[in-house]
C-alpha atoms as a PDB file:
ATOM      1  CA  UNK A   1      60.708  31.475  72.079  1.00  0.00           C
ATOM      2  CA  UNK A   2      63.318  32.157  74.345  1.00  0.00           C
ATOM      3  CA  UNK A   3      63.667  33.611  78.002  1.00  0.00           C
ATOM      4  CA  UNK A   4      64.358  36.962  77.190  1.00  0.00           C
ATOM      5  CA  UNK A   5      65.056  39.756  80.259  1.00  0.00           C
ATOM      6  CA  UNK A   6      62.153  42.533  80.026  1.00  0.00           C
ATOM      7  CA  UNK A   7      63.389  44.631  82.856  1.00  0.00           C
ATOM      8  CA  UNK A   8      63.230  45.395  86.218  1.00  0.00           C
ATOM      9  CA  UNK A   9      60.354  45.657  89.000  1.00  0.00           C
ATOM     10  CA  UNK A  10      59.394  49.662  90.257  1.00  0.00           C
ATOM     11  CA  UNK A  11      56.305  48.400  92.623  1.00  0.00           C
ATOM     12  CA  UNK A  12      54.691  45.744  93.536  1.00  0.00           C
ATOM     13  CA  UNK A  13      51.349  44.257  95.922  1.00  0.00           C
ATOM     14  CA  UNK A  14      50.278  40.714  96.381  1.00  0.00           C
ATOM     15  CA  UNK A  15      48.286  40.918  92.940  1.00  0.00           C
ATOM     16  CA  UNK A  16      50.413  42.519  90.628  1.00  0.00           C
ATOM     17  CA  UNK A  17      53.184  44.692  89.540  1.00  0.00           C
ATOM     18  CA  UNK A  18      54.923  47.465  87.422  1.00  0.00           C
ATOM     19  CA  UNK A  19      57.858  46.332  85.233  1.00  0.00           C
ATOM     20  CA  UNK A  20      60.450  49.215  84.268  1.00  0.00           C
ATOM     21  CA  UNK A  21      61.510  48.657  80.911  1.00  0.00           C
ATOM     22  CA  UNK A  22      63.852  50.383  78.197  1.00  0.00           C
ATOM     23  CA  UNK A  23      62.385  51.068  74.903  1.00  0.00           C
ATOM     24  CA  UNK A  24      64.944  49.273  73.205  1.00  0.00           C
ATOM     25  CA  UNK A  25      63.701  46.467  75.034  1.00  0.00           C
ATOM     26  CA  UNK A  26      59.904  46.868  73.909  1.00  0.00           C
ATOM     27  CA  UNK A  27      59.862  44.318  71.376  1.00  0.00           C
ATOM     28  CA  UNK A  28      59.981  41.335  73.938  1.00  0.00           C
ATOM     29  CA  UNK A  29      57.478  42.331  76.318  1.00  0.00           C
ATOM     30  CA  UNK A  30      53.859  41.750  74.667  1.00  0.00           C
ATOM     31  CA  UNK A  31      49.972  42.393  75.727  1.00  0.00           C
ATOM     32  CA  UNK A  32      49.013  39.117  77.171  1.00  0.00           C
ATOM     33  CA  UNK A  33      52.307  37.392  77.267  1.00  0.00           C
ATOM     34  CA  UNK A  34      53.440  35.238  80.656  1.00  0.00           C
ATOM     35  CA  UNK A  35      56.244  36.382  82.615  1.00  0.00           C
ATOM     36  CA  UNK A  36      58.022  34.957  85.427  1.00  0.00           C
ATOM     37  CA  UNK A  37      59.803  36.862  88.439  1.00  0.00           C
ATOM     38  CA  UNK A  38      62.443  34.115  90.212  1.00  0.00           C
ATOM     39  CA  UNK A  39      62.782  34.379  93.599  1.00  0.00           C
ATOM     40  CA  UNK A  40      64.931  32.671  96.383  1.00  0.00           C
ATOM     41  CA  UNK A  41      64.385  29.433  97.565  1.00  0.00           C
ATOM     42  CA  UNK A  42      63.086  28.132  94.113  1.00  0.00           C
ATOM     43  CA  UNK A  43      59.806  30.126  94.475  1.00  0.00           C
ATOM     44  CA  UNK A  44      59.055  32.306  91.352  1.00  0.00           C
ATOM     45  CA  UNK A  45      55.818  34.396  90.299  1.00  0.00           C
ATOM     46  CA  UNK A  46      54.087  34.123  86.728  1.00  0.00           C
ATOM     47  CA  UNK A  47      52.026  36.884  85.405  1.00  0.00           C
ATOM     48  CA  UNK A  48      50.286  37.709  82.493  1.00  0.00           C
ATOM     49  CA  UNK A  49      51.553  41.220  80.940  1.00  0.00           C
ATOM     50  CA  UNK A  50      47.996  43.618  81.201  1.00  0.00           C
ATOM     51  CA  UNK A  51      49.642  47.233  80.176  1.00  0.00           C
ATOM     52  CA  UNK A  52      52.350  48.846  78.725  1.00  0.00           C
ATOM     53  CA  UNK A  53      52.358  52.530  78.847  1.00  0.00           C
ATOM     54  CA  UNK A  54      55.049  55.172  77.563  1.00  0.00           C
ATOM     55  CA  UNK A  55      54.797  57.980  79.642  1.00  0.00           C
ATOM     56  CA  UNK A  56      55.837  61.372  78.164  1.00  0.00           C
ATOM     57  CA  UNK A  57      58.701  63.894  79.867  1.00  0.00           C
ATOM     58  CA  UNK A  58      59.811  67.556  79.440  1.00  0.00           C
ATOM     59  CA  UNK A  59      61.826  66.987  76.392  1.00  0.00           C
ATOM     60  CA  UNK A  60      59.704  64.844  74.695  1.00  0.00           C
ATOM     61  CA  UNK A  61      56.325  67.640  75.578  1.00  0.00           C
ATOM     62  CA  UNK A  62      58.637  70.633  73.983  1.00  0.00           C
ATOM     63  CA  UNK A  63      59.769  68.261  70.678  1.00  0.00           C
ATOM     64  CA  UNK A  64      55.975  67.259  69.531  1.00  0.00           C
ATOM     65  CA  UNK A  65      55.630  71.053  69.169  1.00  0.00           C
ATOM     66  CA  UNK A  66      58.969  71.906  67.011  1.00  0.00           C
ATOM     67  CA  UNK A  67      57.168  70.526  64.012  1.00  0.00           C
ATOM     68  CA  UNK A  68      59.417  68.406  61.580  1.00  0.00           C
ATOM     69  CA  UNK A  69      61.264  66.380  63.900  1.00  0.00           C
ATOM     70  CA  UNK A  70      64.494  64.569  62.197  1.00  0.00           C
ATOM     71  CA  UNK A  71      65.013  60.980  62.332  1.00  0.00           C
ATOM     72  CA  UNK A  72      68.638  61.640  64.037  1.00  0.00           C
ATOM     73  CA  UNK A  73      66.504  63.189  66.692  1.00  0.00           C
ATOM     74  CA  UNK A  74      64.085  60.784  67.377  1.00  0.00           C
ATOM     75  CA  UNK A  75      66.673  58.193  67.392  1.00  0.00           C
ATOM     76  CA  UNK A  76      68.700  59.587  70.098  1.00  0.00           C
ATOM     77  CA  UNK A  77      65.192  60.165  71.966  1.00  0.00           C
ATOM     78  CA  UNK A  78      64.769  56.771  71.787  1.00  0.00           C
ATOM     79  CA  UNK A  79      67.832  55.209  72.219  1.00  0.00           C
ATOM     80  CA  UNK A  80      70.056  57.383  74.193  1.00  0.00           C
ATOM     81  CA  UNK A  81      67.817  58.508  76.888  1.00  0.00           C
ATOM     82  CA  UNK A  82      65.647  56.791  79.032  1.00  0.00           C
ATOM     83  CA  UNK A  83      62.772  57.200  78.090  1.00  0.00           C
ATOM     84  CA  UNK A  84      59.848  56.395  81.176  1.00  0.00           C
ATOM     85  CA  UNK A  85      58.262  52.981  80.190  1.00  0.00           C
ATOM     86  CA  UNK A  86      56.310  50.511  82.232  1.00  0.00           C
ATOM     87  CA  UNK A  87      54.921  47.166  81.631  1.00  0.00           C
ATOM     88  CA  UNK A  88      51.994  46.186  84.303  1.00  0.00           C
ATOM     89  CA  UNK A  89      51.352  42.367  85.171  1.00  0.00           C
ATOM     90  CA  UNK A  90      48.978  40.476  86.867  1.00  0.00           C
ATOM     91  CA  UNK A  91      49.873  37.354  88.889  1.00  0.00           C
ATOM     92  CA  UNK A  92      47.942  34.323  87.907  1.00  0.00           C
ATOM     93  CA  UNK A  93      50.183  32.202  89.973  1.00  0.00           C
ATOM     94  CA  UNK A  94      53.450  31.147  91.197  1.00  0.00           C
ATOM     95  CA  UNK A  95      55.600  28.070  91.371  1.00  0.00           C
ATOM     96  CA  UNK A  96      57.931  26.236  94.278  1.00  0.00           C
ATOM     97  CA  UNK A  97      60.069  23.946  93.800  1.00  0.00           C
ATOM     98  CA  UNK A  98      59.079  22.602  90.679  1.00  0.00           C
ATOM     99  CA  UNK A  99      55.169  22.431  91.906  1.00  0.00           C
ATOM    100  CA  UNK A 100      52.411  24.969  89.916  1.00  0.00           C
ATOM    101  CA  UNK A 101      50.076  26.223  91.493  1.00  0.00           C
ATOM    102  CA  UNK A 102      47.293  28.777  90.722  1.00  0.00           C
ATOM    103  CA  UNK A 103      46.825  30.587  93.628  1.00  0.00           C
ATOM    104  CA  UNK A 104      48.113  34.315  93.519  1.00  0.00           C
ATOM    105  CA  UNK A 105      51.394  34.129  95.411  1.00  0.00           C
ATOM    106  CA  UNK A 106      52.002  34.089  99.462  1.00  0.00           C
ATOM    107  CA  UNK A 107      54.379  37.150  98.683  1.00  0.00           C
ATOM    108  CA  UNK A 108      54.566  40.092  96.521  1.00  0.00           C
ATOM    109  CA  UNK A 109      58.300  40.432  94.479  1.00  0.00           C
ATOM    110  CA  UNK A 110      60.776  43.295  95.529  1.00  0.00           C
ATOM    111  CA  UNK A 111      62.033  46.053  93.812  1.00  0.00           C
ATOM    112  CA  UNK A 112      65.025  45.706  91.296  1.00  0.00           C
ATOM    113  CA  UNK A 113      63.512  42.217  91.244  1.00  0.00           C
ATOM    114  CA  UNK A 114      64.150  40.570  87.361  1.00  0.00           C
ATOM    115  CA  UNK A 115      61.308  39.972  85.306  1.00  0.00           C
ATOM    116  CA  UNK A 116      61.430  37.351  82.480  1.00  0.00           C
ATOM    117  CA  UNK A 117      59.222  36.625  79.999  1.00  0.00           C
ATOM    118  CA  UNK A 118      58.208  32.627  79.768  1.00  0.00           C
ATOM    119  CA  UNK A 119      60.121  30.047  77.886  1.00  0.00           C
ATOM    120  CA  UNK A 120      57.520  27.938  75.408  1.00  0.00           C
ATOM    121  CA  UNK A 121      58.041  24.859  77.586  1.00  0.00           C
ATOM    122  CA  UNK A 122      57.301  27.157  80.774  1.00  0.00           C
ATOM    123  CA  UNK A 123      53.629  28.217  79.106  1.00  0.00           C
ATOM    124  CA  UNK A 124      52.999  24.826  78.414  1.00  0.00           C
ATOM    125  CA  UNK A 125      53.706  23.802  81.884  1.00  0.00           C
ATOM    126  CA  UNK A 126      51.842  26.214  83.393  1.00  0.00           C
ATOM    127  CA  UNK A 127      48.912  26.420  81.339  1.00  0.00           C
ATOM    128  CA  UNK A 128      48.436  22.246  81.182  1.00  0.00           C
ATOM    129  CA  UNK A 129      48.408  22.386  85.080  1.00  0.00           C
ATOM    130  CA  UNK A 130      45.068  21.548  86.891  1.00  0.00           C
ATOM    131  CA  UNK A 131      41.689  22.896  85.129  1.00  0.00           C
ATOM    132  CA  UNK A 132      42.860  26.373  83.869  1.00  0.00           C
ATOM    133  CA  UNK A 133      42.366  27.590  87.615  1.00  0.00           C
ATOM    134  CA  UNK A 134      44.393  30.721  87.050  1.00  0.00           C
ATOM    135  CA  UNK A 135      41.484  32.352  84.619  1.00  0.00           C
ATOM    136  CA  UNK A 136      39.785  33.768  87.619  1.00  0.00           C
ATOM    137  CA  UNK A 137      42.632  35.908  88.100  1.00  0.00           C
ATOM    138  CA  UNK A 138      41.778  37.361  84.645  1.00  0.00           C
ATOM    139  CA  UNK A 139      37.699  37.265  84.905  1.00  0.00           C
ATOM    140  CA  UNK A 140      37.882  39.205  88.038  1.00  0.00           C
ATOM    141  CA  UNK A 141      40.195  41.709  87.127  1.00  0.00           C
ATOM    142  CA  UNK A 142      37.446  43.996  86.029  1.00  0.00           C
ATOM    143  CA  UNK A 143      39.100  47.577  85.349  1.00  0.00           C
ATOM    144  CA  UNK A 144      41.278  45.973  82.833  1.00  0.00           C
ATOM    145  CA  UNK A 145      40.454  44.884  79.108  1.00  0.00           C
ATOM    146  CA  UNK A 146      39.678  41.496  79.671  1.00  0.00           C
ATOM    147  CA  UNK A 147      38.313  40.201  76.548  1.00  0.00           C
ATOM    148  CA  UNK A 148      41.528  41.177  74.953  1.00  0.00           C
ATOM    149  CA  UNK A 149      43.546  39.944  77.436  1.00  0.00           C
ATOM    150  CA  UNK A 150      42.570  36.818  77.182  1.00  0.00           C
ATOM    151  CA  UNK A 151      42.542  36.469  73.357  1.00  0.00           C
ATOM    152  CA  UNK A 152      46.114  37.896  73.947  1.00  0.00           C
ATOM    153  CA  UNK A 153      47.184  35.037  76.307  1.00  0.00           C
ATOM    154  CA  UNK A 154      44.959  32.220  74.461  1.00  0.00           C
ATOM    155  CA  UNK A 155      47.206  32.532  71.195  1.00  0.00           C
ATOM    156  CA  UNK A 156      50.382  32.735  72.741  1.00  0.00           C
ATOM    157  CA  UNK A 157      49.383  29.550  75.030  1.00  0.00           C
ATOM    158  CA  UNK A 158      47.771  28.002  71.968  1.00  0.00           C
ATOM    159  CA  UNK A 159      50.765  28.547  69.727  1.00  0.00           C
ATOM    160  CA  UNK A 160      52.867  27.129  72.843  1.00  0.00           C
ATOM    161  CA  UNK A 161      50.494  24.187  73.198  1.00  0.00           C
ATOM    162  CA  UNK A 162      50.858  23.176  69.328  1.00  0.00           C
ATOM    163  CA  UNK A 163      54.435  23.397  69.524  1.00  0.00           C
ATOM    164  CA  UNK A 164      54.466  20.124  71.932  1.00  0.00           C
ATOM    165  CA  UNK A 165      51.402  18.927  69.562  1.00  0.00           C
ATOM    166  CA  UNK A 166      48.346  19.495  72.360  1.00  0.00           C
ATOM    167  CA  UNK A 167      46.048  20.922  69.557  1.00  0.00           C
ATOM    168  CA  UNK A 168      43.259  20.153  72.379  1.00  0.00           C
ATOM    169  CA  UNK A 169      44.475  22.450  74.536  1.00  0.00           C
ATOM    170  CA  UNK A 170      42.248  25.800  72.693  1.00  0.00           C
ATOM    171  CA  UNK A 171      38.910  24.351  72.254  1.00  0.00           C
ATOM    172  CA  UNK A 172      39.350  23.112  75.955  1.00  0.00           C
ATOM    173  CA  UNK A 173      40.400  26.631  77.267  1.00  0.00           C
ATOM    174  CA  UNK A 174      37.662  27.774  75.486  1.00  0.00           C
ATOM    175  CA  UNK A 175      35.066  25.108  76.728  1.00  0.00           C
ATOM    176  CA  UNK A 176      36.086  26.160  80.122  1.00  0.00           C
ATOM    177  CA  UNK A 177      35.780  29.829  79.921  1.00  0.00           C
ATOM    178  CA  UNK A 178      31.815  29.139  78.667  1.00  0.00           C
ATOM    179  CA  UNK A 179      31.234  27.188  81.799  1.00  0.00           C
ATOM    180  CA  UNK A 180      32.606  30.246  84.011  1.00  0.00           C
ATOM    181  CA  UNK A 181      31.162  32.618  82.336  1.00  0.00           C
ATOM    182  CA  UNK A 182      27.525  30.807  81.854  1.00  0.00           C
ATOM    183  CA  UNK A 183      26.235  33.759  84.085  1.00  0.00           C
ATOM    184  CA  UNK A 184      27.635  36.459  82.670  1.00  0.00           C
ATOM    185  CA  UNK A 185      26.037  36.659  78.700  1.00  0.00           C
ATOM    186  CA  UNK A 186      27.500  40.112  77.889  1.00  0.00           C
ATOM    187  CA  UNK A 187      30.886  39.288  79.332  1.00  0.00           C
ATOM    188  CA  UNK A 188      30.905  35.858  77.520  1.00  0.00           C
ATOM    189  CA  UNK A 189      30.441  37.314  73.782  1.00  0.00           C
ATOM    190  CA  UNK A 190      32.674  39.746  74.358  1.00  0.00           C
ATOM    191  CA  UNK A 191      35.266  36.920  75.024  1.00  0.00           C
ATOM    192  CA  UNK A 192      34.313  34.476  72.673  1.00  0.00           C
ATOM    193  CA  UNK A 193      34.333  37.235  70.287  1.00  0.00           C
ATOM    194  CA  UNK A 194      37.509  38.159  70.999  1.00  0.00           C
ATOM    195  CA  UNK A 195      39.071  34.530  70.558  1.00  0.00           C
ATOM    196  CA  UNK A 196      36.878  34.279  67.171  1.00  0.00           C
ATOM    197  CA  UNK A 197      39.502  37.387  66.019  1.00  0.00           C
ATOM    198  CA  UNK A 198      42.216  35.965  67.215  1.00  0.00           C
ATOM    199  CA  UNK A 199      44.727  34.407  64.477  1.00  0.00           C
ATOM    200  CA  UNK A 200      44.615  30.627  63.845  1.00  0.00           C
ATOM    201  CA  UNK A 201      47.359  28.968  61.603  1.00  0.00           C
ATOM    202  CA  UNK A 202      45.666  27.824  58.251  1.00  0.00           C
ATOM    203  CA  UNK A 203      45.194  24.129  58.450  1.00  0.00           C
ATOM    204  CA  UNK A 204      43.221  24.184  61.796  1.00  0.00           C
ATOM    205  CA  UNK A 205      40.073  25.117  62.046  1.00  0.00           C
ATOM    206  CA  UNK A 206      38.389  26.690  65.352  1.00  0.00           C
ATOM    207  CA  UNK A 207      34.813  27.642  65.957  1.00  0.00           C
ATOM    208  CA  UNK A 208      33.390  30.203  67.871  1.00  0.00           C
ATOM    209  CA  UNK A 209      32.103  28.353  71.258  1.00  0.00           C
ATOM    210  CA  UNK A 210      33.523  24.478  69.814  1.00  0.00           C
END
């Protein structure tokens, strides 16, 4: 996995953000995937991608209701025009210097700021730092899917993990997010249930709650 540019920022506050992002560019930005936003001074922001919503416009409104629609058409919808498309992230932390921490940032990002998405080695760094403090970030965030979302982030930071050969690195994730959510029963099955969907390379083997 690569660092890979996703777009630009429209609006920010100090606990998340709206990406702009061109539709040719959709295939790099993911539900549940970490970004990063660099800064100056060697501070950046990481977030965790929540949303990403194509918005419809004049043209496209008087188009859905020509019928057949040719391919050359929707093509140059596509392609040629830009076509409104936003990516929302959460912050789950930030990073200075070469120090992680888990604390939403001191700062929100600008506008026009760059917004990456996170190298494997980045993930790995991030996600092995501390005792997964970042996941209150997620558990609190209650308007958005957060089940999913953390399913979504779980298997990219699990296939991240495995890459540098922490196959530990799941089940303790996992482990972690029973203890937090030991007074929540309804919230915790829908997690754990989410996780139990989630796709595990054949020749491992993960249980529901291990």
């Amino acid at each position: 996995m690569t660092m890979l540019e996703i777009g630009r920022l429209l609006r920010a506050n100090i606990t998340g953000c709206v990406v702009g992002c061109r539709v040719t560019d959709l295939d790099a930005p993911s539900f549940g995937g970490m970004v990063r936003i660099p800064q100056e001074g060697g501070y950046q922001i990481i977030g965790l991608i929540h949303d990403i919503r194509i918005d419809d416009d004049g043209l496209v409104r008087q188009l859905v209701t020509t019928g057949d629609i040719s391919d050359e058409v929707i093509l140059d919808n596509r392609l040629n025009r830009n076509v409104p498309l936003e990516v929302s992230v959460l912050f789950i932390g930030h990073e200075l210097e070469g120090t992680i921490s888990h604390l939403i940032p001191p700062r929100p990002p600008l506008t026009l700021d760059r917004i990456y998405t996170c190298t494997l080695q980045e993930i790995c760094r991030f996600t092995s730092t501390g005792r997964f403090g970042y996941f209150r970030h997620i558990l609190r965030a209650v308007d958005l899917p957060v089940a999913e979302l953390l399913a979504g982030h779980l298997q990219q930071a699990d296939r991240a993990q495995n890459e540098v050969g922490d196959s530990g690195w799941l089940p303790a994730a996992t482990q972690e997010l029973i203890v937090l959510l030991r007074d929540d029963y309804p919230m915790l099955m829908a997690v754990l249930g989410s996780i139990s969907d989630m796709h595990i390379p054949s020749g491992r083997r993960f249980v529901k709650g291990e």
